[in-house]
Protein backbone atom coordinates (compact mmCIF):
# COMPACT_ATOMS: atom_id res chain seq x y z
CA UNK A 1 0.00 0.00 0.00
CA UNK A 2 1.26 3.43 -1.12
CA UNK A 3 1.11 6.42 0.90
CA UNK A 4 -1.79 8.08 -1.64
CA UNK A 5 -3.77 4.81 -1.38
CA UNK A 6 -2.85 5.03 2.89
CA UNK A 7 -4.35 8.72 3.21
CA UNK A 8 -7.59 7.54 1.02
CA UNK A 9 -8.38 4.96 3.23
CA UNK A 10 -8.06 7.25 6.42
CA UNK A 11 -10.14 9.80 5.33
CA UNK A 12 -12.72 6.95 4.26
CA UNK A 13 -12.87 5.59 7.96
CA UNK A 14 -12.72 8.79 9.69
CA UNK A 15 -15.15 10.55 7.29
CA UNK A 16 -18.57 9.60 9.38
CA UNK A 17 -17.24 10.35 12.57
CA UNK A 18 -15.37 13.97 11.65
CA UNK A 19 -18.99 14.32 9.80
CA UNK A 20 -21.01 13.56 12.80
CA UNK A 21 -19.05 15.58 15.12
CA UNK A 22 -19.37 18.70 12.96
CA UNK A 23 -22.93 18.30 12.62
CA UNK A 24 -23.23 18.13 16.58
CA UNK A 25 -21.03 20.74 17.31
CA UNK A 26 -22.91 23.00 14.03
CA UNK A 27 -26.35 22.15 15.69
CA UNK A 28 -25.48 22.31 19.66
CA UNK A 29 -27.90 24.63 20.70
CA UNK A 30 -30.52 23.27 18.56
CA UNK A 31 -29.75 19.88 20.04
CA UNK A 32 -29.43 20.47 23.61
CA UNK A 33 -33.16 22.35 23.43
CA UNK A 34 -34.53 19.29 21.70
CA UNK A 35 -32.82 17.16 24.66
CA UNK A 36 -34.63 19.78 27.26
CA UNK A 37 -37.91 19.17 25.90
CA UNK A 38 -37.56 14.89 25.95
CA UNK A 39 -40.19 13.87 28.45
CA UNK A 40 -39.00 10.58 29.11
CA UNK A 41 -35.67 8.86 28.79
CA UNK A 42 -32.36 7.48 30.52
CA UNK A 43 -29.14 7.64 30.69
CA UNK A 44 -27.16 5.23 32.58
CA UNK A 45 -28.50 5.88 36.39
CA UNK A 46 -30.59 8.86 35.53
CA UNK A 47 -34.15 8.58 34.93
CA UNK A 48 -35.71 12.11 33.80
CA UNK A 49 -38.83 11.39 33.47
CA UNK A 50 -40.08 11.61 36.44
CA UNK A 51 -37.78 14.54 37.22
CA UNK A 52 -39.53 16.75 34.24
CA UNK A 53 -42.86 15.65 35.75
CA UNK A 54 -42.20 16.71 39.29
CA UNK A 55 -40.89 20.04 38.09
CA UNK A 56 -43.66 20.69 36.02
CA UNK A 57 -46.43 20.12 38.61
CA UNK A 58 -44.34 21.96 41.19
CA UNK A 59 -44.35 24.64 38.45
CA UNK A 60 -47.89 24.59 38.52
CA UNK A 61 -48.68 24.45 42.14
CA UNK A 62 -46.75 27.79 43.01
CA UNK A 63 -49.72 29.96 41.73
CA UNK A 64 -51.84 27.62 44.59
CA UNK A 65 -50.86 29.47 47.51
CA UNK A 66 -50.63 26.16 49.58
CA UNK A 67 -50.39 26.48 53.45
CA UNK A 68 -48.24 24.81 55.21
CA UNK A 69 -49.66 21.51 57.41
CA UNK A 70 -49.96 21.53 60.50
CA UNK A 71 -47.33 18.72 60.91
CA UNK A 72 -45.10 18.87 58.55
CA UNK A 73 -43.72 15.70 57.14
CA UNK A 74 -40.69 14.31 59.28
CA UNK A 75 -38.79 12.75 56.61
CA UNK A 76 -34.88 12.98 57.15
CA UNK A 77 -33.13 13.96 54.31
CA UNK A 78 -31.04 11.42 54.37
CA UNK A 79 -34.19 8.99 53.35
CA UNK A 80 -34.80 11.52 50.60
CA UNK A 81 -31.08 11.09 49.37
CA UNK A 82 -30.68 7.14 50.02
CA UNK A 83 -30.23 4.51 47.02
CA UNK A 84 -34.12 4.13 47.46
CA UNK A 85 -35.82 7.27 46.82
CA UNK A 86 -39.21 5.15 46.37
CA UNK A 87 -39.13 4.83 50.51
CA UNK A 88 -39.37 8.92 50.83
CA UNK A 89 -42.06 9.28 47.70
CA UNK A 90 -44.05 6.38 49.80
CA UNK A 91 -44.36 7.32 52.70
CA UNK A 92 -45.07 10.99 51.51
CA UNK A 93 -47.66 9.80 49.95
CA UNK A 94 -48.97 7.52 53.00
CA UNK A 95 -49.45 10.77 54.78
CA UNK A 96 -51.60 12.47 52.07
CA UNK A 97 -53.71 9.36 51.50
CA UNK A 98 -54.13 9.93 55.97
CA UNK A 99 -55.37 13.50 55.68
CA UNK A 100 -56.90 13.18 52.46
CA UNK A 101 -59.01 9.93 53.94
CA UNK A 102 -59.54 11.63 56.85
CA UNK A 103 -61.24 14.80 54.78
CA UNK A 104 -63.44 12.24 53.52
CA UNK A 105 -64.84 10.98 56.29
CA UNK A 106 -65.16 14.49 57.54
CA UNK A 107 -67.16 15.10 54.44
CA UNK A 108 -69.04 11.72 54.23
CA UNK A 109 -71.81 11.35 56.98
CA UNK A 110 -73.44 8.74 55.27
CA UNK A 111 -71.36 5.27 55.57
CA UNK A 112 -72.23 3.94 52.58
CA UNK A 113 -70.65 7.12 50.97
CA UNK A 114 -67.29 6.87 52.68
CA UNK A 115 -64.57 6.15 50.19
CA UNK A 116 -62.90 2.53 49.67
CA UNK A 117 -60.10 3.66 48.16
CA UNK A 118 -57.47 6.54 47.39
CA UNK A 119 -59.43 7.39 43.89
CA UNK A 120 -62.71 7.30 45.57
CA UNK A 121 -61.53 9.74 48.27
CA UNK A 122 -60.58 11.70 45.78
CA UNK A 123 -63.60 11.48 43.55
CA UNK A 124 -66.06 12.03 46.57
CA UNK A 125 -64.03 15.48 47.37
CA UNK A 126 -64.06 16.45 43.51
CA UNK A 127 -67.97 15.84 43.01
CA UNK A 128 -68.57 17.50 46.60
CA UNK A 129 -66.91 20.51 46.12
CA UNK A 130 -64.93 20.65 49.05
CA UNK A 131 -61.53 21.50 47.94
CA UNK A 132 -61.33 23.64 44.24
CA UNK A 133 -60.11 21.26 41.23
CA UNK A 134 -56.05 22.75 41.07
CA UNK A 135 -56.03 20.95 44.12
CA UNK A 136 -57.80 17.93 42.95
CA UNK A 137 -55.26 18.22 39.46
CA UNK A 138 -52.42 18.18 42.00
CA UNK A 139 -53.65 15.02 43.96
CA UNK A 140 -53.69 13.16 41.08
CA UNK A 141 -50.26 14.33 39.51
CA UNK A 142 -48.91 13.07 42.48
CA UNK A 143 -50.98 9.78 42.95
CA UNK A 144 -49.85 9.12 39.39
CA UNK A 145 -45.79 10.04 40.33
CA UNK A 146 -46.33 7.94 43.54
CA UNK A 147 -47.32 4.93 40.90
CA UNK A 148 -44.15 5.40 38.15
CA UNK A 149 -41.82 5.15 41.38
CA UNK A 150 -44.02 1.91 42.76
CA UNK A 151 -44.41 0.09 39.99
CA UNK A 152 -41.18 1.61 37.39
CA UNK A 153 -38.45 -1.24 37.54
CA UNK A 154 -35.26 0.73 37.43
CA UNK A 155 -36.57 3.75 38.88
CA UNK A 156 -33.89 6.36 40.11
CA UNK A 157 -34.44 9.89 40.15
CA UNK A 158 -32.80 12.39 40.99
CA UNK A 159 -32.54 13.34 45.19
CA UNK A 160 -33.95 17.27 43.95
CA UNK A 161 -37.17 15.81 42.27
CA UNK A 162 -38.08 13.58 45.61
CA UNK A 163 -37.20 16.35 47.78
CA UNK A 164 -39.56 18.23 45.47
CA UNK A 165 -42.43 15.53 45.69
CA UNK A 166 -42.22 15.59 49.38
CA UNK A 167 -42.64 19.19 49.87
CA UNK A 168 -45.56 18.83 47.51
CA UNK A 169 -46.96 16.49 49.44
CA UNK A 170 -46.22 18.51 52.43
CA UNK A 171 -47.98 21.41 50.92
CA UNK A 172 -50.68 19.41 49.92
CA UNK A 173 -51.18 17.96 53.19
CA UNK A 174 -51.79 21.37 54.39
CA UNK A 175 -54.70 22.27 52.48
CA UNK A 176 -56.84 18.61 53.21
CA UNK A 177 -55.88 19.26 56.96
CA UNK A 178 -57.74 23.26 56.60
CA UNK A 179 -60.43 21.59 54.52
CA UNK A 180 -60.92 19.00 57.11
CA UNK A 181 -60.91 21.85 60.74
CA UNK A 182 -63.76 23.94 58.32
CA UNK A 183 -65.91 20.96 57.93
């Protein structure tokens, strides 16, 4: 092989890759907006997903006012930051099904009417009335987060987006506790 036929072949096998890299570095911006907008997706460890989710809804719960609860959740951070996040988004959740099932009963004086499960409670509060329907868009956002990290395999988010979920839930718990003192 002669030097000519040496240099051909080198720029034949390095051709994709120097063409691939120009395009990327040509279209950065373009690309890293189209990555900000992917909804769902991993890489390696990270699951963002449920990040993007948890940001958006906290996003939309800052023009709710929400009160603080009376006792605020007393989950050390160092659940919140463990290798299993699902234990903090859990039993965050445990403690809004408590004050959201205990609104419930507060609102249902008929037995037959009281809820049997976590969507009924929540049905029974949105037909009644009792607490406005941001706050009824908010308990399900985070009834349907509390499912991806229960029933999501390889589930591993980020320790900012739990923290975020609790103090959601903390919020949240806050409004079913004032809804359940005026009733």
């Amino acid at each position: 092989m002669d030097a000519l036929s040496f240099t051909v072949e080198i720029f034949k096998a390095a051709a994709w890759p120097v063409a691939t890299l120009v395009v990327a570095l040509l279209f950065r911006r373009e690309i890293r907006t189209l990555l900000g907008r992917t909804r769902r997706g991993k890489v390696g460890p990270a699951e963002f997903e449920f990040e993007e989710t948890v940001r958006a809804v906290a996003s939309d719960a800052k023009g709710l006012n929400l009160p603080a609860p009376a006792a605020p959740l007393a989950l050390p951070k160092v659940v919140v930051q463990s290798a299993e996040p699902r234990a903090a988004i859990l039993q965050a959740w445990v403690e809004v099904e408590d004050a959201l099932n205990h609104l419930a009963y507060a609102k249902a004086p008929d037995a037959r009417a009281l809820p049997g499960s976590t969507y009924a409670a929540i049905r029974l509060l949105a037909n009644s009335g009792v607490i406005g329907p941001e706050y009824i868009a908010l308990l399900n956002d985070l009834r349907t987060l509390r499912n991806q990290a229960v029933h999501e395999l390889e589930f591993k988010p980020s320790a900012e987006s739990v923290m975020a979920y609790v103090k959601l839930a903390n919020d949240l718990i806050g409004v079913l506790q004032r809804a359940a003192e005026a009733a």
